[in-house]
Protein backbone atom coordinates (compact mmCIF):
# COMPACT_ATOMS: atom_id res chain seq x y z
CA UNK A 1 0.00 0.00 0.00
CA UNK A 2 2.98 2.11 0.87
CA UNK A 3 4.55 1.87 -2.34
CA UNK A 4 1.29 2.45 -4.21
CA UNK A 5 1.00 5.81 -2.59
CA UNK A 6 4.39 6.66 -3.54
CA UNK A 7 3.49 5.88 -7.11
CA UNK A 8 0.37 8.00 -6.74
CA UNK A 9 2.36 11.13 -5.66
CA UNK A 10 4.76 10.86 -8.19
CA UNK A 11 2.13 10.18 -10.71
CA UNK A 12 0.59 13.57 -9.53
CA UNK A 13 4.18 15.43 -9.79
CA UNK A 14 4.69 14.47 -13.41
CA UNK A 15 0.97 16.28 -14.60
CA UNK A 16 1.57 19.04 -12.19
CA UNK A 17 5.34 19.99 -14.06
CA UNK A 18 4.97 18.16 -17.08
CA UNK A 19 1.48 19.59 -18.23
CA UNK A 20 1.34 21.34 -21.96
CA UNK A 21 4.89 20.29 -22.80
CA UNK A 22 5.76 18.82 -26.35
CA UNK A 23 7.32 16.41 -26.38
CA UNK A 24 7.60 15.57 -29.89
CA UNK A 25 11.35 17.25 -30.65
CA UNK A 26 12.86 17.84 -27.30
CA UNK A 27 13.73 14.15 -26.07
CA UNK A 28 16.95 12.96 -25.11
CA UNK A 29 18.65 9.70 -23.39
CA UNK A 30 21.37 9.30 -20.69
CA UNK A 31 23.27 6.44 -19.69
CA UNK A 32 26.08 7.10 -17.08
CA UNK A 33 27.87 4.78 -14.49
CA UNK A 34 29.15 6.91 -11.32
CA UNK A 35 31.79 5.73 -8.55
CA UNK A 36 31.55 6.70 -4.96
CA UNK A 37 31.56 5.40 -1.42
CA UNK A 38 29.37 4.90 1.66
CA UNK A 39 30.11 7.81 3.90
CA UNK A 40 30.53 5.82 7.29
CA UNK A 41 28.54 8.02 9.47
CA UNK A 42 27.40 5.68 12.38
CA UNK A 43 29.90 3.02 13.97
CA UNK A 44 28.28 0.22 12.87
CA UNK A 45 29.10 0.81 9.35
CA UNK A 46 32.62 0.46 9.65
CA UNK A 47 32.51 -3.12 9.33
CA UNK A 48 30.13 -3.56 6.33
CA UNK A 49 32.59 -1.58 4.13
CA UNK A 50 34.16 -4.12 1.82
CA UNK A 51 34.22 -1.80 -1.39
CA UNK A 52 33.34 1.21 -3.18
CA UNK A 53 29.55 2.24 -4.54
CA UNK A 54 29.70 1.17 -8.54
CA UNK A 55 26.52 2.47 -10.04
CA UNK A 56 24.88 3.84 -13.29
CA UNK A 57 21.44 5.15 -14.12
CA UNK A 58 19.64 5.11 -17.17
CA UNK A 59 17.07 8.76 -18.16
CA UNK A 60 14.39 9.84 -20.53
CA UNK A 61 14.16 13.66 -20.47
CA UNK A 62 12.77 16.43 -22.49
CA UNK A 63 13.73 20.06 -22.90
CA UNK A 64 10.76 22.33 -21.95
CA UNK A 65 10.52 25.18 -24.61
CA UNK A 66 9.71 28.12 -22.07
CA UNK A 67 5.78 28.00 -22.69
CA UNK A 68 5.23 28.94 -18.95
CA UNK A 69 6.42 31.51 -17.25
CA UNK A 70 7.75 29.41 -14.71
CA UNK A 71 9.86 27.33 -17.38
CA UNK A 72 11.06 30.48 -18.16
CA UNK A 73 12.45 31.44 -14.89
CA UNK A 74 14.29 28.11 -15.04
CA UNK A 75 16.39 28.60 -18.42
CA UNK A 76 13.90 26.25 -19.97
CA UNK A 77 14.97 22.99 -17.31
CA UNK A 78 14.71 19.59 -18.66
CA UNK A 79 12.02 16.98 -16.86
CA UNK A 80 12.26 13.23 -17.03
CA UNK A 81 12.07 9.96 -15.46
CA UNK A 82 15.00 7.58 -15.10
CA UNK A 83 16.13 4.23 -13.71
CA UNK A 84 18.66 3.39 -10.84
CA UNK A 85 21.09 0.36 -10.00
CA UNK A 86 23.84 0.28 -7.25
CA UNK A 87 25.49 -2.43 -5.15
CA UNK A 88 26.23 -1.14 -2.04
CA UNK A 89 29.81 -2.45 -1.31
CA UNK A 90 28.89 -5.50 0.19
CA UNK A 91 27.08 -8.12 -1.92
CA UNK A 92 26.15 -10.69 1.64
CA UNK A 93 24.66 -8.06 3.92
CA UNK A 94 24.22 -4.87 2.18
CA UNK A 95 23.19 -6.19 -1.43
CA UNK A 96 21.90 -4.09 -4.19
CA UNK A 97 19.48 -1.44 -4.94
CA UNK A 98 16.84 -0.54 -7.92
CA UNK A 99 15.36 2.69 -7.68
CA UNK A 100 12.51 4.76 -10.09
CA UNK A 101 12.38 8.31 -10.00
CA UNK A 102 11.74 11.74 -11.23
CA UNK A 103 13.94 14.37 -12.36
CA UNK A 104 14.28 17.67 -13.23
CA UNK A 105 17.66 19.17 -14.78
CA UNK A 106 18.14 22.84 -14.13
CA UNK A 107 21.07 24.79 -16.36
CA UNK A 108 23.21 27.32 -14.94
CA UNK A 109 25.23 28.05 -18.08
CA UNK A 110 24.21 27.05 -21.56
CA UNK A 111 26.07 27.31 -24.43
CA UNK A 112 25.91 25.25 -27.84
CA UNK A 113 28.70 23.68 -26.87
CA UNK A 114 28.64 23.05 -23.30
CA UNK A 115 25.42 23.10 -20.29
CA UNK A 116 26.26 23.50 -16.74
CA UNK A 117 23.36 22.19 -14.49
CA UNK A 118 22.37 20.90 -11.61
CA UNK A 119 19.70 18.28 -10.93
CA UNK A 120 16.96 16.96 -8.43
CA UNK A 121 16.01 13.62 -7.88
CA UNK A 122 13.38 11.81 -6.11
CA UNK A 123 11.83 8.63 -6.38
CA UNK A 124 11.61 4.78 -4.55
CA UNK A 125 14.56 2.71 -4.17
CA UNK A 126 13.89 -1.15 -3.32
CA UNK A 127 17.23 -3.07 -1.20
CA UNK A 128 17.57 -6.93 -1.97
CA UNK A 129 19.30 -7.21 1.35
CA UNK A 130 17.59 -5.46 4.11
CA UNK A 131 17.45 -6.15 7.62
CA UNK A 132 15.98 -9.06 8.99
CA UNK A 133 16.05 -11.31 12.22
CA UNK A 134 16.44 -14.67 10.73
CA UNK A 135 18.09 -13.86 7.42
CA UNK A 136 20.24 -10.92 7.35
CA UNK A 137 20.82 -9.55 11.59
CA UNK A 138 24.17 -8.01 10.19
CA UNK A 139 22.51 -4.99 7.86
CA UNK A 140 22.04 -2.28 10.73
CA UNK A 141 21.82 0.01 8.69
CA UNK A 142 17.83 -0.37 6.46
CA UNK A 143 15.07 -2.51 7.05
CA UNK A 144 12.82 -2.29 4.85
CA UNK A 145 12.82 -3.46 1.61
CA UNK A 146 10.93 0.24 -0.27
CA UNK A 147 12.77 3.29 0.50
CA UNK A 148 12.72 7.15 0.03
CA UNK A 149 15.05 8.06 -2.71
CA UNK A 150 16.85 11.76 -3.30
CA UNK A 151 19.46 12.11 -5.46
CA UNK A 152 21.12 15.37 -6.00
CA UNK A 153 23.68 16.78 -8.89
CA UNK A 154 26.37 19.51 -10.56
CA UNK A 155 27.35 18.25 -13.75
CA UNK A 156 28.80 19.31 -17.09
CA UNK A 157 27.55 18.73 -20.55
CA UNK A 158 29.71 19.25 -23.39
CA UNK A 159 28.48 18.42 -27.42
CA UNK A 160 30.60 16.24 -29.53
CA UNK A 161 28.07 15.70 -32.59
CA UNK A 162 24.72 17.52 -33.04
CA UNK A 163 23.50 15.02 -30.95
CA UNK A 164 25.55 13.40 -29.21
CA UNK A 165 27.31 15.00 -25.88
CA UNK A 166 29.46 13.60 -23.58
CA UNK A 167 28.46 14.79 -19.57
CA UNK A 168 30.69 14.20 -16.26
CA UNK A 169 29.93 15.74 -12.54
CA UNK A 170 29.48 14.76 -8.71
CA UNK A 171 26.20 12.77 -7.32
CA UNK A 172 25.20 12.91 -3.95
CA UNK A 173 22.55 10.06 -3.14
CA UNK A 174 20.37 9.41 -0.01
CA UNK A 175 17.90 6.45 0.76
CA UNK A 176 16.40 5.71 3.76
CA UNK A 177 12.53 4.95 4.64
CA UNK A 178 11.74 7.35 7.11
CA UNK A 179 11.07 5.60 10.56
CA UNK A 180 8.85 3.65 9.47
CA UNK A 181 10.59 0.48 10.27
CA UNK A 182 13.98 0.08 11.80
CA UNK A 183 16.76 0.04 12.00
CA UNK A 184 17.03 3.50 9.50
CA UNK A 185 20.21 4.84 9.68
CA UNK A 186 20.20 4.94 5.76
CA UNK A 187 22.29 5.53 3.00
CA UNK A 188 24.61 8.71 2.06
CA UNK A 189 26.92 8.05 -1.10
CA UNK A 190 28.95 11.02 -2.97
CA UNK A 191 30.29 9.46 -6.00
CA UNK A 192 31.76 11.03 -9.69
CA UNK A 193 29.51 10.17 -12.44
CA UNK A 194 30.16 10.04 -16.30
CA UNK A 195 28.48 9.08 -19.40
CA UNK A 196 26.69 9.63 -22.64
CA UNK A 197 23.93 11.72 -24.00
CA UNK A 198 22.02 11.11 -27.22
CA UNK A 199 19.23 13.66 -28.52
CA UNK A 200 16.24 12.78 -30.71
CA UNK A 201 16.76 15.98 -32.60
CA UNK A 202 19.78 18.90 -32.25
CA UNK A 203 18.87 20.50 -29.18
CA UNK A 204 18.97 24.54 -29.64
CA UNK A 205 19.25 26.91 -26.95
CA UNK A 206 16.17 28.89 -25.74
CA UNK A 207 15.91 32.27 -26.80
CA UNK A 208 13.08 33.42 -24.99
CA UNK A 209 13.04 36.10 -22.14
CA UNK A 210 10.28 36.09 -19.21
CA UNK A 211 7.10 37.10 -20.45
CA UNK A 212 6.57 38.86 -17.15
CA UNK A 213 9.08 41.65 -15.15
CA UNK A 214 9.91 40.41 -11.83
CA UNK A 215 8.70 43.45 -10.29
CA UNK A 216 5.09 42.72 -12.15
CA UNK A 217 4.13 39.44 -10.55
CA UNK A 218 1.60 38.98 -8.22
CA UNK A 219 3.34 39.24 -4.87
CA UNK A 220 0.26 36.67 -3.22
CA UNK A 221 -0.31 35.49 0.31
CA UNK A 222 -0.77 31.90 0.14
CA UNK A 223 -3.19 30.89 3.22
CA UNK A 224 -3.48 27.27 4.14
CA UNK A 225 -4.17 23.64 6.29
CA UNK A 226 -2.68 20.91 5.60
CA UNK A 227 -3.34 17.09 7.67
CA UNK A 228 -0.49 14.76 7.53
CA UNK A 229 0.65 11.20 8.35
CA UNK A 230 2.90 8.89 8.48
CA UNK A 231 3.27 5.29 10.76
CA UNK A 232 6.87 4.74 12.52
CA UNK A 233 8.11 2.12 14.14
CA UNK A 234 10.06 2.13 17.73
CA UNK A 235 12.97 0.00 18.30
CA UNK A 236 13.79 -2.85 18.24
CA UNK A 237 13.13 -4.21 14.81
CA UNK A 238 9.59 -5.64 13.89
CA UNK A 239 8.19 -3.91 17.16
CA UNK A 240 5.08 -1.97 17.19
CA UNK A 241 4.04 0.72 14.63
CA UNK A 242 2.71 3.84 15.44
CA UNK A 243 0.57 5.95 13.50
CA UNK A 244 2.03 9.80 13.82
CA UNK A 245 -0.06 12.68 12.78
CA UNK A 246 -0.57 16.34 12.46
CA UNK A 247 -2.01 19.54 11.38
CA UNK A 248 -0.11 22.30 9.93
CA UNK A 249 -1.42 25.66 9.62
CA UNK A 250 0.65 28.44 7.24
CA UNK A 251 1.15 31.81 5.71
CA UNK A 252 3.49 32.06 2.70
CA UNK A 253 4.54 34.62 0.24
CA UNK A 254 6.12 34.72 -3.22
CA UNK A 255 8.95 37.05 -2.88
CA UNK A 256 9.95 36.68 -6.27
CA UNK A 257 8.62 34.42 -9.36
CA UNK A 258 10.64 31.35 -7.72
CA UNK A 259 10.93 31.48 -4.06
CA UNK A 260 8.33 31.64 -1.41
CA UNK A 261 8.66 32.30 2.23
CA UNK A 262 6.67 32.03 5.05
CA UNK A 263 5.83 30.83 9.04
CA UNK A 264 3.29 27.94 10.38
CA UNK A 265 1.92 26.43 13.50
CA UNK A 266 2.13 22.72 14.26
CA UNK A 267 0.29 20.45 16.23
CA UNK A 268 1.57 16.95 16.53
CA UNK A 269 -0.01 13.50 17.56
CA UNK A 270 2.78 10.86 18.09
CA UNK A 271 1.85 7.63 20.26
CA UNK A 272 5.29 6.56 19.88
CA UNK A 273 6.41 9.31 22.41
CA UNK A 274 5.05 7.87 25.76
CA UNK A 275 6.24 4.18 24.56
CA UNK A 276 9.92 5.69 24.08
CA UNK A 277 10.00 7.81 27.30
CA UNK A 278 8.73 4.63 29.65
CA UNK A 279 12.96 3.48 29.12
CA UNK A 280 13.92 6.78 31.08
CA UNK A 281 12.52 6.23 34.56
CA UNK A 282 12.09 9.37 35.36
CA UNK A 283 9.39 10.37 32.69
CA UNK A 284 7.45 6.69 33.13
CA UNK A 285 4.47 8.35 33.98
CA UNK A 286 4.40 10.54 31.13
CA UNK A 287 1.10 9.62 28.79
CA UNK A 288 0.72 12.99 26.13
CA UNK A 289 1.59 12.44 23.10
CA UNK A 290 0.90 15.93 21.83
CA UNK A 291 3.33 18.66 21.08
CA UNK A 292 3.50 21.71 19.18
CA UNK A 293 5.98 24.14 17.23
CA UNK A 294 6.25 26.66 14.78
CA UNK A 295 8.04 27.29 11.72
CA UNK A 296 9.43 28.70 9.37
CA UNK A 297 9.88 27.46 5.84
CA UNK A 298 11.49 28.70 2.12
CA UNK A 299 10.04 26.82 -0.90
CA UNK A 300 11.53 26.80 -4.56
CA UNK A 301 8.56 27.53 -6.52
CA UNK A 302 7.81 25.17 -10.03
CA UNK A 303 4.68 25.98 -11.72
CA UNK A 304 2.08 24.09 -9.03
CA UNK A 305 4.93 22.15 -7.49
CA UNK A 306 6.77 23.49 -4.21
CA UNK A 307 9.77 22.15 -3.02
CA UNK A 308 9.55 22.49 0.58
CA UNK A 309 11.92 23.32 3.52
CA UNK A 310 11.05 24.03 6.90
CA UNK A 311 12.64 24.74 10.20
CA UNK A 312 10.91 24.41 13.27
CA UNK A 313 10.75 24.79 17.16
CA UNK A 314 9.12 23.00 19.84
CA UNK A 315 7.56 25.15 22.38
CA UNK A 316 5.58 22.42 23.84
CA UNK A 317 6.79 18.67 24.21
CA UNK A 318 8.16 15.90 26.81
CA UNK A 319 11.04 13.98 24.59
CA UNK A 320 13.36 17.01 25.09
CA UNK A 321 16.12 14.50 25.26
CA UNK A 322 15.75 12.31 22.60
CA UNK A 323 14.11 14.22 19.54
CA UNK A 324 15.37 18.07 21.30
CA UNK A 325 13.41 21.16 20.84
CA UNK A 326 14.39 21.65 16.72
CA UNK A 327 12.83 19.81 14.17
CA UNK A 328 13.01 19.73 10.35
CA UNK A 329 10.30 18.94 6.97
CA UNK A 330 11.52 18.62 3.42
CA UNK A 331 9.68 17.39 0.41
CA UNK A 332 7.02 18.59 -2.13
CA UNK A 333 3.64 20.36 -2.01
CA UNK A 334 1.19 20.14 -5.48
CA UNK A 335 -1.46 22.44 -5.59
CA UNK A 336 -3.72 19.82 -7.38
CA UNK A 337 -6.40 21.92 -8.25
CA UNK A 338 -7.43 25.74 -7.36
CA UNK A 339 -7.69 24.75 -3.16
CA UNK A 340 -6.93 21.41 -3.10
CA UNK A 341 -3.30 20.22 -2.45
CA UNK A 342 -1.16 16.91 -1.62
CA UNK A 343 1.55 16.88 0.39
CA UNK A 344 4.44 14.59 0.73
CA UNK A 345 7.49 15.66 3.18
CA UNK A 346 10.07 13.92 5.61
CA UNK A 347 9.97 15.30 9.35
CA UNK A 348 13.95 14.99 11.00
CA UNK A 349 15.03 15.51 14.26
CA UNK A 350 18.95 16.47 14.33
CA UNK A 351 19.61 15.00 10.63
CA UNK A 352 17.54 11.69 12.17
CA UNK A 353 14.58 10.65 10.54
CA UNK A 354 11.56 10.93 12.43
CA UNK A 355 8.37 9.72 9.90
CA UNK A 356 7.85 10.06 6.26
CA UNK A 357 4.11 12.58 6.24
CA UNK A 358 1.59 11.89 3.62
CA UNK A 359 -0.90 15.11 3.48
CA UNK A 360 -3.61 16.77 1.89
CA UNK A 361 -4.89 20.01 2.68
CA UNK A 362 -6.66 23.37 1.95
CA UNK A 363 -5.35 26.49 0.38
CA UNK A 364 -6.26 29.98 -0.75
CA UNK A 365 -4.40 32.84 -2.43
CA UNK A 366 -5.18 36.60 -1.57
């Protein structure tokens, strides 16, 4: 069910960013193989280490034409889909990994000869080799079989034929699956990638300019509600899931055509508190499971999609020594329709993964 919903929401994200783009003479293919290594940031990584990351990835993009104003403000980025395959440096307890995501390629420089960009990746990444109490004990690091997947670039592209272009940069990759079922200390690999790229037709560089002066878009208020959830599960592995909800009430404004800024209230519902807090003694008694924060947040604006960060601050909870007083959302808002939006973001504690949120929610513009 899990994994359908993930396929929903990125189902969603491709109309929201690919709607009224042709297609028909802007495709390309990739194919590049990267290199890197699992950064060893918890001790019991140390010992799975037996080699580096070998991976490659396989993409289907297309060049938007700057139709929308918002494609525009981009330099005309390129969206697409691709394919993912990595072993993770240890083929007996760490396995491999196949992952599906979206993508969208944003140049910096362009130039008929070379393209500077950098790219954003998300998607779902299945392990072969996860966690498990009779199989595998020894992979402390994932267990669960579907994971989040974000991978983020800064590459160069420079064109040997009219075609054909050869493309090199740096890769930073992340999967993990959010809390909801341990362990999840997850996957970080940096690696140097480098490949091919073959176009359907010879790509030409946009010469379109905004249709719209910065200083003459609407500067809107963006009002909203938004109910999330997400289940997580408490250690030790294949222990009890908890169901973890909340209700998030903003204000944002657009700033400029591509960023948004703004400040919320939260209100948080998380069973899993009291069960964690009956270890410490001294907080046994403890039984709410309800705190709240504010925030503020700082979203990169495409079309109807928002890539969201957030910063918060706990002015009312109990687990001030596990989780702390900060927490942390990132992930993407669609406005789906005129008032209706989805919302899909992961909620950290201290660079820790607290739950993966699914949402929907209300919204006006004034």
């Amino acid at each position: 069910m899990k994994i359908k919903i993930y396929i929903l929401f990125l189902f969603l994200f491709s109309q929201a960013v690919f709607s009224q783009v042709n297609v028909s003479d802007r495709l390309s293919f990739s194919l590049r193989g990267r290199y890197g290594f699992l950064i060893p940031h918890h001790s019991s990584f140390v010992y799975l280490i037996e080699d580096h990351i070998k991976s490659y990835d396989f993409t289907i993009s297309i060049k938007t034409k700057g139709d929308k104003y918002w494609q525009q403000l981009y330099r005309c980025p390129e969206l697409g889909i691709g394919f993912y395959h990595a072993n993770l440096g240890n083929p007996d307890y760490l396995g491999n990994v196949n992952a599906g995501y979206g993508i969208i390629r944003i140049p910096i420089i362009q130039h008929s000869a070379i393209n500077f960009y950098y790219s954003m990746a998300g998607g779902v990444a299945f392990l072969n080799r996860p966690f498990n109490v009779t199989g595998n004990i020894y992979n402390l690091a994932i267990g669960s079989k579907a994971n989040a997947f974000v991978d983020l670039g800064l590459n160069t592209e420079i064109r040997c034929f009219n075609r054909l272009c050869l493309n090199a940069g740096l890769q930073f990759t992340h999967y993990s699956n959010g809390a909801w079922k341990v362990p999840n200390l997850g996957f970080n690999i940096p690696s140097v990638n480098a490949g091919i790229k073959y176009c359907l037709k010879k790509p030409e560089i946009p010469v379109k300019k905004p249709e719209t002066k910065n200083n003459d878009f609407k500067r809107e208020f963006e009002f909203g509600v938004l109910y999330m959830g997400g289940l997580r599960e408490n250690p030790p592995p294949n222990g009890r899931k908890f169901y973890a909800s909340s209700v998030s009430m903003y204000s944002e404004k657009q700033i400029t055509p591509r960023r948004m800024l703004g400040a919320g209230l939260d209100i948080f519902w998380d069973p899993s508190i009291s069960q964690r807090l009956k270890t410490d003694s001294t907080q046994a008694e403890i039984k709410n499971n309800f705190r709240s924060g504010i925030h503020v947040s700082h979203n990169l604006v495409f079309n109807k999609v928002y890539f969201v960060m957030q910063v918060g601050y706990y002015f009312y909870t109990h687990d001030t020594k596990g989780d702390g007083y900060l927490y942390s959302r990132f992930g993407l808002r669609i406005n789906v329709t005129k008032h209706f939006a989805a919302n899909l973001t992961l909620k950290t504690h201290k660079f820790k993964a607290d739950v993966i949120e699914l949402g929907i929610g209300y919204y006006f513009k004034r």
